[in-house]
PDB file of N, CA and C in Angstrom:
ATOM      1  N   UNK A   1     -25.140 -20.772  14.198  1.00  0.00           N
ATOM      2  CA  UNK A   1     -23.992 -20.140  13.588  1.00  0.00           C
ATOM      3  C   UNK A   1     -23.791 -20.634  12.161  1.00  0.00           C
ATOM      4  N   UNK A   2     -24.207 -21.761  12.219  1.00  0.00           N
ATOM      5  CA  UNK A   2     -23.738 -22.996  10.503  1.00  0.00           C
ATOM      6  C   UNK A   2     -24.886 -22.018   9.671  1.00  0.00           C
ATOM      7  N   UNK A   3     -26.426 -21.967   9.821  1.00  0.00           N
ATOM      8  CA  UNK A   3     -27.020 -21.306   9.280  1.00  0.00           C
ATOM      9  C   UNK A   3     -26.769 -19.893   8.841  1.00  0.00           C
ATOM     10  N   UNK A   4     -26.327 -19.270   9.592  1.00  0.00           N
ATOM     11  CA  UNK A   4     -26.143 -17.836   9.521  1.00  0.00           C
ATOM     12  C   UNK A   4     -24.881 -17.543   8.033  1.00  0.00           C
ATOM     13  N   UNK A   5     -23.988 -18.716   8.560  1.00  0.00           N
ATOM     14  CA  UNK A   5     -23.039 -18.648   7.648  1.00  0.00           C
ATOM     15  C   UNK A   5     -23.143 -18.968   6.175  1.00  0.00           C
ATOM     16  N   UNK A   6     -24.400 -19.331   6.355  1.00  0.00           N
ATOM     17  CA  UNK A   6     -25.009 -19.970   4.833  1.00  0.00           C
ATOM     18  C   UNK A   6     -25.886 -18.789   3.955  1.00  0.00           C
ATOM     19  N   UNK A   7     -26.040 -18.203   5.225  1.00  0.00           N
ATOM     20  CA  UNK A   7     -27.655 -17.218   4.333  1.00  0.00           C
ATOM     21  C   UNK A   7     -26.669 -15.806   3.625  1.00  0.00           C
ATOM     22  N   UNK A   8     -27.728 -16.201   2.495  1.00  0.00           N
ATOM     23  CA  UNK A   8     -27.541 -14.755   1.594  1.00  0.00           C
ATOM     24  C   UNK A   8     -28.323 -13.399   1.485  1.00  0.00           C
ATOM     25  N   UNK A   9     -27.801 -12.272   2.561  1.00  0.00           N
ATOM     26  CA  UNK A   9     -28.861 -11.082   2.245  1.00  0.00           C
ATOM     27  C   UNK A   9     -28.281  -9.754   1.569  1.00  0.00           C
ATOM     28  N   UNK A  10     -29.016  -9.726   0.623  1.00  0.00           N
ATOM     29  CA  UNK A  10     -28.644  -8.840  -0.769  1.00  0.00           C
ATOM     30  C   UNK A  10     -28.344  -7.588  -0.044  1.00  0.00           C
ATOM     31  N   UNK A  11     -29.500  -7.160   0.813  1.00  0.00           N
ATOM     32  CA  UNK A  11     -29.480  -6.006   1.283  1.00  0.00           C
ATOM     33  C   UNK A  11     -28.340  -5.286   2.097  1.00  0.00           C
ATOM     34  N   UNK A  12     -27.605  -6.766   2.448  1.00  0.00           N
ATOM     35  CA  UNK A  12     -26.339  -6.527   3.689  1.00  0.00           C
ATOM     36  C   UNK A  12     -25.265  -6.014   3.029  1.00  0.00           C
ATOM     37  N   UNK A  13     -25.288  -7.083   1.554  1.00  0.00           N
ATOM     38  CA  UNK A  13     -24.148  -7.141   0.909  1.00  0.00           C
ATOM     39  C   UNK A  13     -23.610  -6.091   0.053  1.00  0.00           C
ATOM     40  N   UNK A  14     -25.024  -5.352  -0.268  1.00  0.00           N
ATOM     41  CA  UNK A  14     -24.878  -3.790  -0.776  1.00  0.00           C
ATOM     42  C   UNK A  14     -24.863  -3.119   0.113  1.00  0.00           C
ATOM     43  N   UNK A  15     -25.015  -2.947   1.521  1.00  0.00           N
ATOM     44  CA  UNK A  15     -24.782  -1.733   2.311  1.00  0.00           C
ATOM     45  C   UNK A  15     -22.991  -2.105   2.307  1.00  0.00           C
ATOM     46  N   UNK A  16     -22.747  -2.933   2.307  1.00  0.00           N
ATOM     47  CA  UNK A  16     -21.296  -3.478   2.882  1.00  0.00           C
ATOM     48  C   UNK A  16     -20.535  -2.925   1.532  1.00  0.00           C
ATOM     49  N   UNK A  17     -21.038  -2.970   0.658  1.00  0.00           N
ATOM     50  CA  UNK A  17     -20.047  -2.317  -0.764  1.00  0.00           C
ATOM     51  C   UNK A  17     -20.308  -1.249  -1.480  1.00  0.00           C
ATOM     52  N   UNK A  18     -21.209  -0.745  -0.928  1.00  0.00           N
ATOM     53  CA  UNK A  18     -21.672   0.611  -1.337  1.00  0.00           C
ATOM     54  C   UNK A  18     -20.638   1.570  -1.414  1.00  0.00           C
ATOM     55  N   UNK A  19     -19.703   1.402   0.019  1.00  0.00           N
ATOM     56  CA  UNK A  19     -18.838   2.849  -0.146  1.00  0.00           C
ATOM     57  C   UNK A  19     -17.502   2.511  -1.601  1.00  0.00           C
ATOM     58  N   UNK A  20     -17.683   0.930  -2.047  1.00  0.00           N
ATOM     59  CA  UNK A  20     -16.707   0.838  -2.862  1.00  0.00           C
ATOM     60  C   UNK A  20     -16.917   0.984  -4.187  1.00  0.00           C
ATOM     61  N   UNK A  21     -18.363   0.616  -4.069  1.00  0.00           N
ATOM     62  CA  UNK A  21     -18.969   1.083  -5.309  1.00  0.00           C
ATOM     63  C   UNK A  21     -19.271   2.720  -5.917  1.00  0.00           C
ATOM     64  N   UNK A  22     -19.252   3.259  -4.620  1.00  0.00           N
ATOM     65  CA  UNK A  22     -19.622   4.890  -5.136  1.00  0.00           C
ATOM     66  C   UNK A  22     -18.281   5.592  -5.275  1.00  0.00           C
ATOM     67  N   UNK A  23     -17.022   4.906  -4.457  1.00  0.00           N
ATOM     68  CA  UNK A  23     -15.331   5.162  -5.013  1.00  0.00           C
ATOM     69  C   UNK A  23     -15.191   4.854  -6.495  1.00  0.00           C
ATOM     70  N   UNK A  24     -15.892   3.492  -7.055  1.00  0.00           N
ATOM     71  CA  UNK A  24     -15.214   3.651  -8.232  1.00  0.00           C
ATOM     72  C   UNK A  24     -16.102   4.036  -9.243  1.00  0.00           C
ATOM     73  N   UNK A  25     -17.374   4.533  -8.792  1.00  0.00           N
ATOM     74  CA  UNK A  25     -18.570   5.593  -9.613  1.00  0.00           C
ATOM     75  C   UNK A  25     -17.782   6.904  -9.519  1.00  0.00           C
ATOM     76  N   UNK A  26     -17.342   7.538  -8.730  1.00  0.00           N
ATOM     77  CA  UNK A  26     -16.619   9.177  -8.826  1.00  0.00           C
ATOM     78  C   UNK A  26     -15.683   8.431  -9.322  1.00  0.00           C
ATOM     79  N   UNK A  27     -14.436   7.839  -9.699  1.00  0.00           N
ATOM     80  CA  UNK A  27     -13.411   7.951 -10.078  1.00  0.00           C
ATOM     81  C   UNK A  27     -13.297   7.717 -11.372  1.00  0.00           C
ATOM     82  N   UNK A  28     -14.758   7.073 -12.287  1.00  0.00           N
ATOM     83  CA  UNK A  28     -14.956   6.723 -13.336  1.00  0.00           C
ATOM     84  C   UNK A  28     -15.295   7.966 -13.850  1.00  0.00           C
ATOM     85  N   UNK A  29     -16.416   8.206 -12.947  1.00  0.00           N
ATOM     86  CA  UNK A  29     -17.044   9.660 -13.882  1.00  0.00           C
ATOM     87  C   UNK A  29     -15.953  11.088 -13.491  1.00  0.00           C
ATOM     88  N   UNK A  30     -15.244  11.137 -12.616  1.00  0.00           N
ATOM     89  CA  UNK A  30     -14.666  12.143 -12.258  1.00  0.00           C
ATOM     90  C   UNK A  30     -13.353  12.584 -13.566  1.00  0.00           C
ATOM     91  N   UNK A  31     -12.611  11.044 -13.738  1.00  0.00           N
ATOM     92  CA  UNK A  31     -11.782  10.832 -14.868  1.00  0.00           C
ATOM     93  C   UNK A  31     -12.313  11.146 -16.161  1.00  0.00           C
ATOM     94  N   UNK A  32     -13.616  10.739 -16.403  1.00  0.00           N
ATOM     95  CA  UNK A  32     -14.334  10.855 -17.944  1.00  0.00           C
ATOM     96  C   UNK A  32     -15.057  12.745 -17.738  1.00  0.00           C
ATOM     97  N   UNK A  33     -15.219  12.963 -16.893  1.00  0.00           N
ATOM     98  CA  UNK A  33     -15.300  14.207 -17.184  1.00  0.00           C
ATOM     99  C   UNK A  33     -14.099  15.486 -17.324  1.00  0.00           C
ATOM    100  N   UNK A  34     -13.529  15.066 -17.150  1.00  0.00           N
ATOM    101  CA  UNK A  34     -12.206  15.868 -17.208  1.00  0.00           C
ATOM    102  C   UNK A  34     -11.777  16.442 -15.982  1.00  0.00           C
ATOM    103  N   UNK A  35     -12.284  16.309 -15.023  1.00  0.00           N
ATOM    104  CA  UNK A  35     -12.122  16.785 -13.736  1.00  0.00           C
ATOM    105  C   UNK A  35     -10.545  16.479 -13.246  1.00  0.00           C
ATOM    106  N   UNK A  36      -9.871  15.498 -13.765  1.00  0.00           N
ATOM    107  CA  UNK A  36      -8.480  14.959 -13.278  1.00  0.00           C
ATOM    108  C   UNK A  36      -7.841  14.848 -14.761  1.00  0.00           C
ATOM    109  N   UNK A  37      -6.455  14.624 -14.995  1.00  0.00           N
ATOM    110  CA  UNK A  37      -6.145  14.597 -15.833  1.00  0.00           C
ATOM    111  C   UNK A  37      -5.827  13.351 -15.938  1.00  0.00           C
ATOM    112  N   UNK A  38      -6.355  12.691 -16.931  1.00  0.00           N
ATOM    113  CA  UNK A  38      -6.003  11.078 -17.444  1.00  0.00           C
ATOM    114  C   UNK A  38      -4.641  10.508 -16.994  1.00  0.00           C
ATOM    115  N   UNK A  39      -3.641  11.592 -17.234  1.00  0.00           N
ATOM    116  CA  UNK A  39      -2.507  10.822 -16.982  1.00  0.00           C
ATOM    117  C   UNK A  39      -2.281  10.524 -15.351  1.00  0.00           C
ATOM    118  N   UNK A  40      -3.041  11.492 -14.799  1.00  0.00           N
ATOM    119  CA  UNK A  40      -2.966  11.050 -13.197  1.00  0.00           C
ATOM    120  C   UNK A  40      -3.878  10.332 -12.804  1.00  0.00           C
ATOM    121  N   UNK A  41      -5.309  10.457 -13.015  1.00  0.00           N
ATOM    122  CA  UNK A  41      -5.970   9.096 -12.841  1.00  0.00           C
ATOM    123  C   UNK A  41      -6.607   9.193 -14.183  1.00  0.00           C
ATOM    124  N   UNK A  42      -6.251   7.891 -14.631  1.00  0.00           N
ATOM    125  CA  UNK A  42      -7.116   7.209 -15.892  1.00  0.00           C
ATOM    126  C   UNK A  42      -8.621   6.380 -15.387  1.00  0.00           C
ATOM    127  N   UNK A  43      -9.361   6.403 -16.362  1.00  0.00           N
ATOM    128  CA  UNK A  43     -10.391   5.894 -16.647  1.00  0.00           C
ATOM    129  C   UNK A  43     -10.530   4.727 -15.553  1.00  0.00           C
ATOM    130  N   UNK A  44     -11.349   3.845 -14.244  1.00  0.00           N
ATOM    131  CA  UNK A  44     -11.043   2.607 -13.972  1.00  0.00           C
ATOM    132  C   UNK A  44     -11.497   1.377 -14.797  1.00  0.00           C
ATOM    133  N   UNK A  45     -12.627   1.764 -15.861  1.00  0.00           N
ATOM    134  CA  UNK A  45     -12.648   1.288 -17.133  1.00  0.00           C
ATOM    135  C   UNK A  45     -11.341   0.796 -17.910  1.00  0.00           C
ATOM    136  N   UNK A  46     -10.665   1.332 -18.142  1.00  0.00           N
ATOM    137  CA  UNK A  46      -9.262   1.472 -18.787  1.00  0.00           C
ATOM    138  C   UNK A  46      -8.187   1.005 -18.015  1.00  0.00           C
ATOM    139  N   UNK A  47      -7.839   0.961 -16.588  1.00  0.00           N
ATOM    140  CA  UNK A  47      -7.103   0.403 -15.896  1.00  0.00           C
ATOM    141  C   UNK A  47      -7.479  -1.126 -15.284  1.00  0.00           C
ATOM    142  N   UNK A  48      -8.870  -1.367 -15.535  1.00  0.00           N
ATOM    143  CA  UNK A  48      -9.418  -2.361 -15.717  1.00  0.00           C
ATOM    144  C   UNK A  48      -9.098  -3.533 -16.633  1.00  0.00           C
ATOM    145  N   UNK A  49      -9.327  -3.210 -17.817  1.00  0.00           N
ATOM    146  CA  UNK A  49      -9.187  -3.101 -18.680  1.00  0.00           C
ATOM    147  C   UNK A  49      -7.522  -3.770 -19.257  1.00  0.00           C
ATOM    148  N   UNK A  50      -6.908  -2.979 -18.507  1.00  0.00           N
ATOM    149  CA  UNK A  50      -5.302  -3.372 -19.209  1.00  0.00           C
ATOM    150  C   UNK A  50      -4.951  -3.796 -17.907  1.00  0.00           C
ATOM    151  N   UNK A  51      -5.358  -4.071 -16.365  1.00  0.00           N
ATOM    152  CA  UNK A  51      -4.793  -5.255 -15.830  1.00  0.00           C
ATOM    153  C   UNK A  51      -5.417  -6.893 -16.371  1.00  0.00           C
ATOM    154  N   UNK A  52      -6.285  -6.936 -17.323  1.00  0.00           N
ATOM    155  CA  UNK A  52      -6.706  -8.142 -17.941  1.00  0.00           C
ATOM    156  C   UNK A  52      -5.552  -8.211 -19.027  1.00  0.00           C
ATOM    157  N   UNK A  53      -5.527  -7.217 -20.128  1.00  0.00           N
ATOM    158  CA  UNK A  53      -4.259  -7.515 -21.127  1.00  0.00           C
ATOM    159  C   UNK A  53      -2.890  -7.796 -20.252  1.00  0.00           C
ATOM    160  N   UNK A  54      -2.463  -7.335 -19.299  1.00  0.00           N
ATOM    161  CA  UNK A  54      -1.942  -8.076 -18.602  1.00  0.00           C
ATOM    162  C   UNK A  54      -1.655  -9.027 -18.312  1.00  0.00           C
ATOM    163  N   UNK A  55      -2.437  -9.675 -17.548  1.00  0.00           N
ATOM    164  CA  UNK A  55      -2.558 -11.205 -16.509  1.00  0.00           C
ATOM    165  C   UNK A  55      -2.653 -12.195 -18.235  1.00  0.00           C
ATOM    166  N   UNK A  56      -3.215 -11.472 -19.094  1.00  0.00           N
ATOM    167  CA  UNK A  56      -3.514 -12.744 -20.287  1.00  0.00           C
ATOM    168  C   UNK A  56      -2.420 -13.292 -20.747  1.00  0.00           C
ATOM    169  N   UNK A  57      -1.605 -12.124 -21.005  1.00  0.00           N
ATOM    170  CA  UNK A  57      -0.174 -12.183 -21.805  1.00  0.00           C
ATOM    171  C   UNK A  57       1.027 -12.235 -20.770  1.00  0.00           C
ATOM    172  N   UNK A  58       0.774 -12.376 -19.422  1.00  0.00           N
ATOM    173  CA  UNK A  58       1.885 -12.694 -18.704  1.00  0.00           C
ATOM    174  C   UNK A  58       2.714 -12.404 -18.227  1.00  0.00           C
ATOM    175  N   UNK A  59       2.624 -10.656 -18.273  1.00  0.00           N
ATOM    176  CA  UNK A  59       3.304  -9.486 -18.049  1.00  0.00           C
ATOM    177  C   UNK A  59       2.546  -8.935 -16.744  1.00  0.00           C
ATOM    178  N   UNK A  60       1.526  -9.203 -16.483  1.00  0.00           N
ATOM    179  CA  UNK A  60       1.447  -9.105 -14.820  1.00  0.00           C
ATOM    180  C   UNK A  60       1.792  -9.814 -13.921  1.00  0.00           C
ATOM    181  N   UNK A  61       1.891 -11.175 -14.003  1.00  0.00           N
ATOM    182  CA  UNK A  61       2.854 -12.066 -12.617  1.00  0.00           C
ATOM    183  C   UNK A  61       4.152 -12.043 -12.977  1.00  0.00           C
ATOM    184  N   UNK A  62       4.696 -11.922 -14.024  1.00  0.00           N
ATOM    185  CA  UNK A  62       6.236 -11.349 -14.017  1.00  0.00           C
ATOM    186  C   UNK A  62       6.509 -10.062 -13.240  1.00  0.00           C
ATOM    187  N   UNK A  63       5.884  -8.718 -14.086  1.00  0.00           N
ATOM    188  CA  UNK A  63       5.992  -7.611 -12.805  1.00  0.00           C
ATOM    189  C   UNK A  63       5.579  -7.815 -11.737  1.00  0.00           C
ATOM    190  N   UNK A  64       4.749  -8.863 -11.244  1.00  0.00           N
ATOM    191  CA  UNK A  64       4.291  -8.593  -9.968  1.00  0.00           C
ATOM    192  C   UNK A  64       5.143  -9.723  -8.630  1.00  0.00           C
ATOM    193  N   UNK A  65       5.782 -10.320  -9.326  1.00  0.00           N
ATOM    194  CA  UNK A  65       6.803 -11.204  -9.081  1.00  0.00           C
ATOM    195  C   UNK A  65       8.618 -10.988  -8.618  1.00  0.00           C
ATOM    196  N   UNK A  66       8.446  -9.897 -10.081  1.00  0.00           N
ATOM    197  CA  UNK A  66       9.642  -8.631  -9.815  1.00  0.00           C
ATOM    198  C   UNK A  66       9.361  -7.390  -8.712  1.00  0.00           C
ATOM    199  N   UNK A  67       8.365  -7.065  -8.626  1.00  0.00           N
ATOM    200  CA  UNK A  67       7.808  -6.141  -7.000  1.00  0.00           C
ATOM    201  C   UNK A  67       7.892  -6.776  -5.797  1.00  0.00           C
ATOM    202  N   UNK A  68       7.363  -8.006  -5.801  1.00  0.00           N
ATOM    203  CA  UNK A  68       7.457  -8.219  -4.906  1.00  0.00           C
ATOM    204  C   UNK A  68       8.903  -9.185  -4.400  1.00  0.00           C
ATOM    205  N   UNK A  69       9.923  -9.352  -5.473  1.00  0.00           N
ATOM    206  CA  UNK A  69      11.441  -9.681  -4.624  1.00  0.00           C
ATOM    207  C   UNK A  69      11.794  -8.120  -4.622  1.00  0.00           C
ATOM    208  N   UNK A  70      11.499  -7.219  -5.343  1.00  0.00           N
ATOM    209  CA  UNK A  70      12.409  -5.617  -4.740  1.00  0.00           C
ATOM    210  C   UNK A  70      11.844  -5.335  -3.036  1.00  0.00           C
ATOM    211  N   UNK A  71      11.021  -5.341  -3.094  1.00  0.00           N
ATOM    212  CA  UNK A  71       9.858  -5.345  -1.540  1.00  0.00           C
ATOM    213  C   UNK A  71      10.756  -6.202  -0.390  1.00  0.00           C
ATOM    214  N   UNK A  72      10.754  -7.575  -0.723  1.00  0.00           N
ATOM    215  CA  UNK A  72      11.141  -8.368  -0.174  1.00  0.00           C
ATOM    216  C   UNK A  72      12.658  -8.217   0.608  1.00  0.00           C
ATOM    217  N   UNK A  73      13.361  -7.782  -0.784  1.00  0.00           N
ATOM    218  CA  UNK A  73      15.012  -7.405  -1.009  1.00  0.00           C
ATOM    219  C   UNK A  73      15.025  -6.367   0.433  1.00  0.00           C
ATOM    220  N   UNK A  74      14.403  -5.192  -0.321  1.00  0.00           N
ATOM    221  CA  UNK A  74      14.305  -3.836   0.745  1.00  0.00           C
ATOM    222  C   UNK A  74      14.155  -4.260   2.174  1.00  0.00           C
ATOM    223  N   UNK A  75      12.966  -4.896   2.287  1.00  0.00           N
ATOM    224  CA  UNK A  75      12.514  -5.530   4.162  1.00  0.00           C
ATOM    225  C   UNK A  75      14.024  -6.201   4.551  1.00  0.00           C
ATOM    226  N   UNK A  76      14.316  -7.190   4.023  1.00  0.00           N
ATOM    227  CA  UNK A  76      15.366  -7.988   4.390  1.00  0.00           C
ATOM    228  C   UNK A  76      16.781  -6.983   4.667  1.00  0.00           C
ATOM    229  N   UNK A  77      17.140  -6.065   3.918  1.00  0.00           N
ATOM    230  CA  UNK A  77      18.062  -5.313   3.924  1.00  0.00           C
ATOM    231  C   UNK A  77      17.672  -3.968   5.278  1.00  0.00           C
ATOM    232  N   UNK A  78      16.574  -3.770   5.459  1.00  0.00           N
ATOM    233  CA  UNK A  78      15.726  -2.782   6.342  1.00  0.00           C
ATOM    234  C   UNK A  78      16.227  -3.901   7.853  1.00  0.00           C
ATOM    235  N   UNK A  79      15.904  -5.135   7.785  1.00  0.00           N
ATOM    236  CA  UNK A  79      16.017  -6.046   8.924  1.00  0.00           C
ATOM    237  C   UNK A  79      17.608  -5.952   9.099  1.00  0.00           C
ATOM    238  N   UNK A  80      18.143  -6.505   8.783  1.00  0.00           N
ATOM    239  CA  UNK A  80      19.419  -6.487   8.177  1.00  0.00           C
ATOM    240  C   UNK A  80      20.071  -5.122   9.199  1.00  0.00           C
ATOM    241  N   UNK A  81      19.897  -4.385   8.451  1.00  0.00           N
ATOM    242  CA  UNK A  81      20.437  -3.092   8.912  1.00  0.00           C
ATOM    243  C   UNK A  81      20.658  -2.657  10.143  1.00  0.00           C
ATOM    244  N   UNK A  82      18.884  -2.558  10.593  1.00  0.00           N
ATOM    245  CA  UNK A  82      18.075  -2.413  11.781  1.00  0.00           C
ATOM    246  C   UNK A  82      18.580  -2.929  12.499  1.00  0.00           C
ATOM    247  N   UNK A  83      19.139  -4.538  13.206  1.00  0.00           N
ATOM    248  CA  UNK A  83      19.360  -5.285  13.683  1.00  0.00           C
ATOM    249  C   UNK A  83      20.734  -5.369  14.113  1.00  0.00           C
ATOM    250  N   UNK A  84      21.867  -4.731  13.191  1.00  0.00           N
ATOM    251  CA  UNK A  84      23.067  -4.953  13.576  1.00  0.00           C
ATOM    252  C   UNK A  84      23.217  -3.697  13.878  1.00  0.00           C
ATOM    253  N   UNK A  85      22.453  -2.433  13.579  1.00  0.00           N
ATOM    254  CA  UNK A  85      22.889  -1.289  14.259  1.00  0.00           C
ATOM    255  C   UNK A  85      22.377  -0.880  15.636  1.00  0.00           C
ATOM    256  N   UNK A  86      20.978  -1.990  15.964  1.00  0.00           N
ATOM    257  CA  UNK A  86      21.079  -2.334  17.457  1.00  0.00           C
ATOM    258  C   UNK A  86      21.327  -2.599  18.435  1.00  0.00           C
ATOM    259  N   UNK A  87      22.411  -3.838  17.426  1.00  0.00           N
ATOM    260  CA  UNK A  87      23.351  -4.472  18.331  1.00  0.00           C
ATOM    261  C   UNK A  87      24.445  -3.440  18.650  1.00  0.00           C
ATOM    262  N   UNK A  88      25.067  -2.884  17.634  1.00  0.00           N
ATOM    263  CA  UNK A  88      26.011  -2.219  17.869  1.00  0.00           C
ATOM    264  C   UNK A  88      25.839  -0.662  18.744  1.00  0.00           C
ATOM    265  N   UNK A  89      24.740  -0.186  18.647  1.00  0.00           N
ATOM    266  CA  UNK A  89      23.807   0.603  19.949  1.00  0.00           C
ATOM    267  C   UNK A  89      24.462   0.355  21.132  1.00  0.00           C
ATOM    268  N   UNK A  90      24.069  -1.191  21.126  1.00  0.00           N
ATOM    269  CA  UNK A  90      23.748  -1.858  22.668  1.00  0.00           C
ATOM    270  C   UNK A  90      25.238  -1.967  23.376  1.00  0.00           C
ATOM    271  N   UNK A  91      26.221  -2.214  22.588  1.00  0.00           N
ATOM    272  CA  UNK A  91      27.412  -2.642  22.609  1.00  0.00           C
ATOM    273  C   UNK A  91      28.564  -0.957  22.723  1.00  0.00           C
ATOM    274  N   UNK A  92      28.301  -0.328  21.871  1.00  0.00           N
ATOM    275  CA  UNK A  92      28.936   0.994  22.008  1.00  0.00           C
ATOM    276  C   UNK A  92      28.327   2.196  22.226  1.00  0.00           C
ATOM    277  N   UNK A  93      28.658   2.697  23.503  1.00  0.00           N
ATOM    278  CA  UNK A  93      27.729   3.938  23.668  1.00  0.00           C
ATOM    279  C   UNK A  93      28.608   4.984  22.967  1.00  0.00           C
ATOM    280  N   UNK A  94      29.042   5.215  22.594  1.00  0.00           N
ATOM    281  CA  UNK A  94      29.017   6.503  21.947  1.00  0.00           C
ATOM    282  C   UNK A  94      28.459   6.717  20.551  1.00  0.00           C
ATOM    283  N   UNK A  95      28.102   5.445  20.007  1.00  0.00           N
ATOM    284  CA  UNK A  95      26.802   5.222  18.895  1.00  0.00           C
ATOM    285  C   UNK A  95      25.184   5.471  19.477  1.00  0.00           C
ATOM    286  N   UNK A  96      25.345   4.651  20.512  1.00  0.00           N
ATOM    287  CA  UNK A  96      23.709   4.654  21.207  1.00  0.00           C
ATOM    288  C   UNK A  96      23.904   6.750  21.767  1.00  0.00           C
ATOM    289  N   UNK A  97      24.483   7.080  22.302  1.00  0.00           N
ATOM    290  CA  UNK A  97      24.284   8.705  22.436  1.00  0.00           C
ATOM    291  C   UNK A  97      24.407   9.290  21.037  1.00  0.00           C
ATOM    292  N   UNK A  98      24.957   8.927  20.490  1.00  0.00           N
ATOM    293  CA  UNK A  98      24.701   9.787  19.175  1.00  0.00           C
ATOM    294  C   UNK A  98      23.186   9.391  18.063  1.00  0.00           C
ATOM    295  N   UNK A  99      22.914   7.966  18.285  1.00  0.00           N
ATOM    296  CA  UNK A  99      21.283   7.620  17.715  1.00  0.00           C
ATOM    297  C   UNK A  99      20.050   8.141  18.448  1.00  0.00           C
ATOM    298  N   UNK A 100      20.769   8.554  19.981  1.00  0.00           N
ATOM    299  CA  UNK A 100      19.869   9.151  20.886  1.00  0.00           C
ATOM    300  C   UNK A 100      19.031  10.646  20.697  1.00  0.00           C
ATOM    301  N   UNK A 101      20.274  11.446  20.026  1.00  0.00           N
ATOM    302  CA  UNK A 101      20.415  12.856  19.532  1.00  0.00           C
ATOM    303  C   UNK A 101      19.587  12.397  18.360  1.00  0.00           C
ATOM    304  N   UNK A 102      19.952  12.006  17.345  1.00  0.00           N
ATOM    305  CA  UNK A 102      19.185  11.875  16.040  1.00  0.00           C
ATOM    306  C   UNK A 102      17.221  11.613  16.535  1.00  0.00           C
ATOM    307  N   UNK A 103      16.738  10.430  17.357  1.00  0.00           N
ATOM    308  CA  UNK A 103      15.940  10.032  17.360  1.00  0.00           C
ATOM    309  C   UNK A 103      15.466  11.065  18.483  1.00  0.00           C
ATOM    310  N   UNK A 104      15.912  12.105  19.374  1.00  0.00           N
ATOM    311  CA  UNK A 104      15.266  13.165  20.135  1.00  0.00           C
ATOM    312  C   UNK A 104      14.999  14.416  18.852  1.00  0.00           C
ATOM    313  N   UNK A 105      15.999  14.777  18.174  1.00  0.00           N
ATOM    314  CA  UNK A 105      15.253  15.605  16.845  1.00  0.00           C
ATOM    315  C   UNK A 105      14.410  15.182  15.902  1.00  0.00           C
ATOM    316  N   UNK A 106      14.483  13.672  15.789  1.00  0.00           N
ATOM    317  CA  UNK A 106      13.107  13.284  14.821  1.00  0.00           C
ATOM    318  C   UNK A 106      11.893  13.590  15.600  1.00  0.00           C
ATOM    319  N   UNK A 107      11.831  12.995  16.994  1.00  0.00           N
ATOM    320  CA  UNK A 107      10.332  13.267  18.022  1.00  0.00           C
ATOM    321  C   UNK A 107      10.124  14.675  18.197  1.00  0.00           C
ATOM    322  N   UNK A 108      11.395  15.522  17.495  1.00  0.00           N
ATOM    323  CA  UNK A 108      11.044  17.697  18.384  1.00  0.00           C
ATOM    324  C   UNK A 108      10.496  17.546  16.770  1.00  0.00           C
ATOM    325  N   UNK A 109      11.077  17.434  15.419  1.00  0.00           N
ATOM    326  CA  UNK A 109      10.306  17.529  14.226  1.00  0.00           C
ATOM    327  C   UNK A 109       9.171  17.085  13.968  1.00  0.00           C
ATOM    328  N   UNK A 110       8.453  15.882  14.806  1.00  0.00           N
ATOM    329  CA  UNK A 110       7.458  15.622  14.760  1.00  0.00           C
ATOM    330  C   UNK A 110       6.270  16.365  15.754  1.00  0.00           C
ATOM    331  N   UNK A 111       6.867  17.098  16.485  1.00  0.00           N
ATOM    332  CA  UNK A 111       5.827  18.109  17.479  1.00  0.00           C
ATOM    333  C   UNK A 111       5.191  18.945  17.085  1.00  0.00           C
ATOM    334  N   UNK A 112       6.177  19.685  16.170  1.00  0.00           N
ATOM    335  CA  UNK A 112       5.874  20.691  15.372  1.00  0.00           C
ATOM    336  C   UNK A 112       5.119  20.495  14.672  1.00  0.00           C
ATOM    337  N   UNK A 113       4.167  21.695  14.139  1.00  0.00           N
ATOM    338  CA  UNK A 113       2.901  21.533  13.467  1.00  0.00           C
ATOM    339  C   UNK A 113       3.175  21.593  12.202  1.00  0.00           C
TER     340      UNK A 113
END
């Protein structure tokens, strides 16, 4: 197993990234040919590119710092929510029959094709 974990085969390692490599071969050439419009997908050259001007100047772990407390914020407030309107489910039925109605028309909207 120690061996196995050691060896390097080229051949594996390109079948294994091939499909990621030929994603960002069409999305390069698909963008540079005009096939999409830049402003919807840009160049991955170019988005490449300016997540480095980014990370250099310090404006990517700030935004990415600020995403991830809005993320964070949201889950916690999602928990939050979730949790006391369970309780209160559990505790008053004429909430739990009326979340009952709501969550039997979300499952008939989801039947439908």
């Amino acid at each position: 197993m120690l061996a196995r974990l050691g060896s390097f085969d080229s051949a594996h390692v390109l079948i294994r990234y091939l499909p990621l490599l030929l994603i960002a071969l069409a999305w390069e050439a698909s963008a540079r040919a005009g096939l999409v419009s830049s402003l919807a997908l840009p160049p991955l050259s170019k988005v490449v590119t300016a997540w480095f001007d980014l990370a250099q100047n310090g404006d990517l772990l700030v935004n990415g710092l600020s995403s991830l407390y809005r993320a964070g914020a949201g889950l916690a407030l999602a928990i939050v929510i979730g949790a006391t309107l369970g309780v209160f489910m559990a505790w008053w039925r004429p909430l739990n029959h009326a979340a009952g109605h709501a969550r039997r028309l979300q499952r008939r909207a989801r039947q439908r094709p």
